[in-house]
PDB file of N, CA and C in Angstrom:
ATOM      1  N   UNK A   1    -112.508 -14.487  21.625  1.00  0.00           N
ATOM      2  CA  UNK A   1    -111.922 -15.258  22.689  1.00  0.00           C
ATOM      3  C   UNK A   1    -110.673 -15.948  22.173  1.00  0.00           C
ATOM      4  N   UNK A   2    -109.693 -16.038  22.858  1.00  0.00           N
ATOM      5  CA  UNK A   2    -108.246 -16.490  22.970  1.00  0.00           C
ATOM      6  C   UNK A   2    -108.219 -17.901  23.257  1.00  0.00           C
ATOM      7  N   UNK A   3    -107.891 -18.783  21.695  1.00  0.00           N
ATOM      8  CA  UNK A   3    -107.486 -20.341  22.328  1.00  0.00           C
ATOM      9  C   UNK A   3    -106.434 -20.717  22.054  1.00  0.00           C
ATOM     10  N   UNK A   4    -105.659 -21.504  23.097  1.00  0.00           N
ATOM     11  CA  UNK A   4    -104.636 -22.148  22.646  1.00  0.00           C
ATOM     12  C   UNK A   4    -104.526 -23.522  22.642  1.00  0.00           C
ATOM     13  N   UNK A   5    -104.072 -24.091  22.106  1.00  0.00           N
ATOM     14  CA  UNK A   5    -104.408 -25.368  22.088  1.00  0.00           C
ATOM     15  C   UNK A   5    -102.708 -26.093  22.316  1.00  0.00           C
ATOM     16  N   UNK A   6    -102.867 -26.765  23.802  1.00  0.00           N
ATOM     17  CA  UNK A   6    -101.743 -27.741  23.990  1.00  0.00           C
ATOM     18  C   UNK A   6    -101.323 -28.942  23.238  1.00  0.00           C
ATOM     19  N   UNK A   7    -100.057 -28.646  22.997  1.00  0.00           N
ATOM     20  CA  UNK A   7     -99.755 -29.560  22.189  1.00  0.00           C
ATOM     21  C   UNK A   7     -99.297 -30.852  23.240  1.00  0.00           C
ATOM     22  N   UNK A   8     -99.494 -32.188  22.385  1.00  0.00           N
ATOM     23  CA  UNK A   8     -98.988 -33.436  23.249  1.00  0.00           C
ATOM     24  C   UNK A   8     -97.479 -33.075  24.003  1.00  0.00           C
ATOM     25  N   UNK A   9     -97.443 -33.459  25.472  1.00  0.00           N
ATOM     26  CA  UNK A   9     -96.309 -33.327  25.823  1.00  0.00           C
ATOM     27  C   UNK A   9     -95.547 -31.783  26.288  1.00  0.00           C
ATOM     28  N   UNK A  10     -96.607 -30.925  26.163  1.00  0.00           N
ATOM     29  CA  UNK A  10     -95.936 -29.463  25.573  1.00  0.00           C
ATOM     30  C   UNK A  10     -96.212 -28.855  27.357  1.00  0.00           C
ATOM     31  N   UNK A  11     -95.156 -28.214  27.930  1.00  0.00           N
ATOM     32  CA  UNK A  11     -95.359 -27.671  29.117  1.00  0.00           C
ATOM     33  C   UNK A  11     -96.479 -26.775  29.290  1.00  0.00           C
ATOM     34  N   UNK A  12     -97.296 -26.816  30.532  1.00  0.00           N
ATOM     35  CA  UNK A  12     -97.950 -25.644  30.687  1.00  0.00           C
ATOM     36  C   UNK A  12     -97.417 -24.614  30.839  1.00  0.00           C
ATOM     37  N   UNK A  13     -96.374 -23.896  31.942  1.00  0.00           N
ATOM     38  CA  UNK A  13     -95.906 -22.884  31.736  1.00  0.00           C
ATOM     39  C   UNK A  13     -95.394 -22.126  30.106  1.00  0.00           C
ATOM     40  N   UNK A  14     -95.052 -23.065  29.004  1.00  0.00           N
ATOM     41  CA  UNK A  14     -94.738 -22.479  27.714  1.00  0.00           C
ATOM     42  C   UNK A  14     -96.298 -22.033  26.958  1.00  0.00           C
ATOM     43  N   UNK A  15     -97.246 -22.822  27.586  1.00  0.00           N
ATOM     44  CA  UNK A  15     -98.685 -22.634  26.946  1.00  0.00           C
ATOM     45  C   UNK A  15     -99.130 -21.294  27.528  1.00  0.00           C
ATOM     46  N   UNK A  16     -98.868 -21.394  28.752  1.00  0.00           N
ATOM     47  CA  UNK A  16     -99.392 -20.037  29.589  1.00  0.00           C
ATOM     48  C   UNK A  16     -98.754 -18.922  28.922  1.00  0.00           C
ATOM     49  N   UNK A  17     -97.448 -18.808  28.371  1.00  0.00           N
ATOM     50  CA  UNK A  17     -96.902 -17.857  27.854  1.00  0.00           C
ATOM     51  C   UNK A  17     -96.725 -17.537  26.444  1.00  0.00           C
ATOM     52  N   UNK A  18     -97.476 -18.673  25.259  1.00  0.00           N
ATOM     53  CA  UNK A  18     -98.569 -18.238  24.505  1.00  0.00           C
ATOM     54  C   UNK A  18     -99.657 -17.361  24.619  1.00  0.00           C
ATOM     55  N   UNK A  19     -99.910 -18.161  25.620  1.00  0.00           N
ATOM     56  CA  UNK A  19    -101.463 -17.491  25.943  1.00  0.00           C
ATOM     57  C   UNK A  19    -101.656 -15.960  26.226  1.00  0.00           C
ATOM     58  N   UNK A  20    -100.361 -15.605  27.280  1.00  0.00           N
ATOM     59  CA  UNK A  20    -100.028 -13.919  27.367  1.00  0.00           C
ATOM     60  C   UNK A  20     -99.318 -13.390  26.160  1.00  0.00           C
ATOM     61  N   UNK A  21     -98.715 -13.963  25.751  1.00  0.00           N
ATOM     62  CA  UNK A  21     -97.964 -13.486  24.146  1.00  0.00           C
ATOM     63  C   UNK A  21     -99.639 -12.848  23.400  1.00  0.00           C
ATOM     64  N   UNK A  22     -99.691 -13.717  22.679  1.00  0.00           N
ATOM     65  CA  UNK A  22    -100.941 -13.825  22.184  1.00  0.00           C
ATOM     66  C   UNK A  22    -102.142 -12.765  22.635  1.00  0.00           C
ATOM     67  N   UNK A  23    -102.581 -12.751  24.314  1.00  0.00           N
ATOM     68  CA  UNK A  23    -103.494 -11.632  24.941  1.00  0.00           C
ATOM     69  C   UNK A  23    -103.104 -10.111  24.591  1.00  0.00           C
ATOM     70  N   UNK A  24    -101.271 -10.206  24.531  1.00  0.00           N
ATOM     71  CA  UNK A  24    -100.763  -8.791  24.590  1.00  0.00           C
ATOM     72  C   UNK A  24    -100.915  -8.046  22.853  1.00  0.00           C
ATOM     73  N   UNK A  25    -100.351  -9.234  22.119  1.00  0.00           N
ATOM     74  CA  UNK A  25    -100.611  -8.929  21.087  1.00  0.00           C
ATOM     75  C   UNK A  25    -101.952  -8.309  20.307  1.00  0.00           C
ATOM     76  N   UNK A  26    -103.287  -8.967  20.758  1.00  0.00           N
ATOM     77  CA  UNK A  26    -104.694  -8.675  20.373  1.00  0.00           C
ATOM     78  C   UNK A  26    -105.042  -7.387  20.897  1.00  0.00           C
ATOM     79  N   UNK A  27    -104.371  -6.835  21.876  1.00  0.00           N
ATOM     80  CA  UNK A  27    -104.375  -5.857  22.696  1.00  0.00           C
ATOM     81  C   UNK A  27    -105.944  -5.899  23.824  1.00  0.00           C
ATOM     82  N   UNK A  28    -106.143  -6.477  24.057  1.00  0.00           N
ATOM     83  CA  UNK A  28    -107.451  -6.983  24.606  1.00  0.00           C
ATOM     84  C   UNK A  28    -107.759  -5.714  25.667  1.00  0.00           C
ATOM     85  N   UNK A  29    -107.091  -5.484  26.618  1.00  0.00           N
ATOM     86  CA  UNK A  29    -106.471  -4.978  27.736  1.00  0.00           C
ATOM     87  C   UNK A  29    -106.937  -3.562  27.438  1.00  0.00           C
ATOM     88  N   UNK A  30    -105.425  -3.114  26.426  1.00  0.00           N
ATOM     89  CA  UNK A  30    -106.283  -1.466  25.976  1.00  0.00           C
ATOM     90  C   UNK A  30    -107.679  -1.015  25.188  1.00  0.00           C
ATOM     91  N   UNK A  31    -108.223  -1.984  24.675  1.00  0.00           N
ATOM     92  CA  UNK A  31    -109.229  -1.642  24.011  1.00  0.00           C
ATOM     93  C   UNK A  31    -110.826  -1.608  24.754  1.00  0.00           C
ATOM     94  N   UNK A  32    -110.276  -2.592  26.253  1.00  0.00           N
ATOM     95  CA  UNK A  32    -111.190  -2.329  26.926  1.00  0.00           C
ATOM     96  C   UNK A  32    -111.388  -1.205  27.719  1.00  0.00           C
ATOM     97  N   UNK A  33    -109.791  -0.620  27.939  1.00  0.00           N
ATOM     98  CA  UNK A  33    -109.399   0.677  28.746  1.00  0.00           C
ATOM     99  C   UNK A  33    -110.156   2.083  27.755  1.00  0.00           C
ATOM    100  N   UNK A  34    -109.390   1.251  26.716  1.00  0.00           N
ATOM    101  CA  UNK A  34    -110.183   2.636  25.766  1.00  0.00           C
ATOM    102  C   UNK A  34    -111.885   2.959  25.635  1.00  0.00           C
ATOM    103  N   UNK A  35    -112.702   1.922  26.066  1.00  0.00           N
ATOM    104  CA  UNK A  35    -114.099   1.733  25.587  1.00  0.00           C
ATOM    105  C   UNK A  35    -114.475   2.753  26.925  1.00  0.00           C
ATOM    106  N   UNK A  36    -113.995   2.560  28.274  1.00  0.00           N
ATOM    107  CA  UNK A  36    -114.980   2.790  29.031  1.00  0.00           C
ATOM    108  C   UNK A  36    -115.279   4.167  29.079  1.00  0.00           C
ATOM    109  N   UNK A  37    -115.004   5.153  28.149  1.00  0.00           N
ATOM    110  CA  UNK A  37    -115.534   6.509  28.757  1.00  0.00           C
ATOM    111  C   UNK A  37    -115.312   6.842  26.786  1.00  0.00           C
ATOM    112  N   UNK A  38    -116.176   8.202  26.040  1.00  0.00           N
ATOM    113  CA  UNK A  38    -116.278   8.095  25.073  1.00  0.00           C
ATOM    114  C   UNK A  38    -115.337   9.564  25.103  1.00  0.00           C
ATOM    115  N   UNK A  39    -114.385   9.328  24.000  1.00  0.00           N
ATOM    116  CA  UNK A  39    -113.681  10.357  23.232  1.00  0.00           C
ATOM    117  C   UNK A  39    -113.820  11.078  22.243  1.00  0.00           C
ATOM    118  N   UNK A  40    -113.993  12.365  22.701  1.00  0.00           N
ATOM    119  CA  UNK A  40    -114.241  13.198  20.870  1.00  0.00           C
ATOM    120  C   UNK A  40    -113.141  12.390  19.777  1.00  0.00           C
ATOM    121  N   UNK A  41    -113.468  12.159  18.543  1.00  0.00           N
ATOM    122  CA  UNK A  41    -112.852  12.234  17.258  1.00  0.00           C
ATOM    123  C   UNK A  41    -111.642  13.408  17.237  1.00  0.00           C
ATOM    124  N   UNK A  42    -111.956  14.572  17.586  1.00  0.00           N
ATOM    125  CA  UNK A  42    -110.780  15.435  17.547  1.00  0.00           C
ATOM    126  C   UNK A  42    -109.978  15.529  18.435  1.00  0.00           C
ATOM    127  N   UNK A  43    -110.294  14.837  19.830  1.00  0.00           N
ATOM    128  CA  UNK A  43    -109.325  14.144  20.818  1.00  0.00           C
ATOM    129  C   UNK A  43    -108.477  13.390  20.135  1.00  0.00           C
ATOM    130  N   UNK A  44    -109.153  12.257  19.797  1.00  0.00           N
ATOM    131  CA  UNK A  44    -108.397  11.086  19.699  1.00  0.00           C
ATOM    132  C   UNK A  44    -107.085  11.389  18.310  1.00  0.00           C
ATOM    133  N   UNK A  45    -107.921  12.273  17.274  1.00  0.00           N
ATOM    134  CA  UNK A  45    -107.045  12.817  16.851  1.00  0.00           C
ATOM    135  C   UNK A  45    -105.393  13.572  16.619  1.00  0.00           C
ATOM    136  N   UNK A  46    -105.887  14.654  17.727  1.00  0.00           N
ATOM    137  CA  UNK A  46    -104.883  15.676  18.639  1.00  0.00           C
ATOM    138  C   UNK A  46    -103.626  14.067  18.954  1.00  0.00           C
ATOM    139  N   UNK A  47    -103.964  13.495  19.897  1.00  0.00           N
ATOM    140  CA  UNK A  47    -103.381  12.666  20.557  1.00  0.00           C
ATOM    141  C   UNK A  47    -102.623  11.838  19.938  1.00  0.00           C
ATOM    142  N   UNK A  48    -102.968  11.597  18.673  1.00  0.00           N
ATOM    143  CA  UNK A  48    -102.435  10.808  17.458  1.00  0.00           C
ATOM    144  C   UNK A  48    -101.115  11.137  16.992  1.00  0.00           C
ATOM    145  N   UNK A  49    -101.420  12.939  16.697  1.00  0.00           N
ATOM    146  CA  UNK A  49    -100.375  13.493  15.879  1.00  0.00           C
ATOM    147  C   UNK A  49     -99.431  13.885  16.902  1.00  0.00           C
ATOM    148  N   UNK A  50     -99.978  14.118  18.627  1.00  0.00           N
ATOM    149  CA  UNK A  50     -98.528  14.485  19.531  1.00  0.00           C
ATOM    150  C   UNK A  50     -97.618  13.391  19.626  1.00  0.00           C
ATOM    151  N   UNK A  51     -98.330  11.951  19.437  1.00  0.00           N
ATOM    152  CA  UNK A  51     -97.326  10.781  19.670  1.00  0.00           C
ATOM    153  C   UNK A  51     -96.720  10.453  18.539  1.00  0.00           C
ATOM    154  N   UNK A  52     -97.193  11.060  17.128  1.00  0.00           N
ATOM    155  CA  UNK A  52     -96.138  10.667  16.498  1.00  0.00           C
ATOM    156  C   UNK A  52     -95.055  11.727  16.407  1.00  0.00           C
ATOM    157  N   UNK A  53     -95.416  13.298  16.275  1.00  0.00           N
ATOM    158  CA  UNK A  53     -94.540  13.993  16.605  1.00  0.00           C
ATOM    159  C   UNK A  53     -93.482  13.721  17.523  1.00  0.00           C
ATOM    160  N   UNK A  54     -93.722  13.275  18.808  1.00  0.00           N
ATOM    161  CA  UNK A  54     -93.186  12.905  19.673  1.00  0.00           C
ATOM    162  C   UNK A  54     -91.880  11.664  19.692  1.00  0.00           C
ATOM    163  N   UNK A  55     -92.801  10.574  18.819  1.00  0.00           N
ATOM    164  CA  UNK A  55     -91.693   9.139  18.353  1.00  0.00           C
ATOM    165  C   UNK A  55     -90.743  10.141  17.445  1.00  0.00           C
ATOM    166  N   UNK A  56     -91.505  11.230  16.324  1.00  0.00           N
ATOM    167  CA  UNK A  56     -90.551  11.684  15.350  1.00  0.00           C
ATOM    168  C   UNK A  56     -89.138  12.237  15.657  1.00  0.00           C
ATOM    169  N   UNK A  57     -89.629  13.017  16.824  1.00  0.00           N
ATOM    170  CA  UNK A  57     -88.512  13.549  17.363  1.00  0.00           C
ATOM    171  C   UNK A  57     -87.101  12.857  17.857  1.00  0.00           C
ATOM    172  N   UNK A  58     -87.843  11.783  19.034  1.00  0.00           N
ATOM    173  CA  UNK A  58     -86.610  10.565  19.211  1.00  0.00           C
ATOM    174  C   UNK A  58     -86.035  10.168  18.278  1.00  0.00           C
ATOM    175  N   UNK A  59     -86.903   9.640  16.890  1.00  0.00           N
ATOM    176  CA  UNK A  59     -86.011   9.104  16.213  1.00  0.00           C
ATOM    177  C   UNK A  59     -84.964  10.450  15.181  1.00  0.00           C
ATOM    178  N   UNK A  60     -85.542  11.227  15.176  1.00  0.00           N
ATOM    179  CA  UNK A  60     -84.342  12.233  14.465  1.00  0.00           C
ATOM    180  C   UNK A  60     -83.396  12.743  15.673  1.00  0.00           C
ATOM    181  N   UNK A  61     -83.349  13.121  16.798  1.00  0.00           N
ATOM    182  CA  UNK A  61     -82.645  13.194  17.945  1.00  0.00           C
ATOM    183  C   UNK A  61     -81.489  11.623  17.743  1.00  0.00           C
ATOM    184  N   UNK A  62     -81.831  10.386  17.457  1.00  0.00           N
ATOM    185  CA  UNK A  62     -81.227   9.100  17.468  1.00  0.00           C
ATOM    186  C   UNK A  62     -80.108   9.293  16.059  1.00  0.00           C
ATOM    187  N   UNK A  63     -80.739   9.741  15.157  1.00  0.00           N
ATOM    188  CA  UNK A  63     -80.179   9.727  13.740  1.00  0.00           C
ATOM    189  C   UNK A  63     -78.983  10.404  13.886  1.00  0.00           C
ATOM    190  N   UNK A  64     -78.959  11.743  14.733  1.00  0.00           N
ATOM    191  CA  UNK A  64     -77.804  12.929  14.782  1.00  0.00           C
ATOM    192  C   UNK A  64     -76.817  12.642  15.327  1.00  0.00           C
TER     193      UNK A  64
END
């Protein structure tokens, strides 16, 4: 669980946006997306190496 703790004086809106900083960062969100249905190992695998292939490419496409 996610706490933040207000500081004296400290706006809520800047706390609230800790608070989502912070949620996005832990990744809370995808890991629950990821739980609900079960993935082969060689799925999750496969999927691994197309996205980095994939980043690889942009970034050598960027380099040229």
């Amino acid at each position: 669980m996610l706490r933040i703790e207000i500081k004296e004086g400290e706006n809520i809106e800047r706390a609230i946006k800790r608070y989502k900083r912070k949620h996005r960062n832990v990744k809370v969100m995808q890991t629950l997306r990821e739980n609900q249905y079960f993935t082969k190992p060689s799925v999750r695998k496969r999927r691994q190496m197309q996205k980095a292939a994939y980043i690889q490419h942009l970034r050598d496409q960027e380099n040229m």
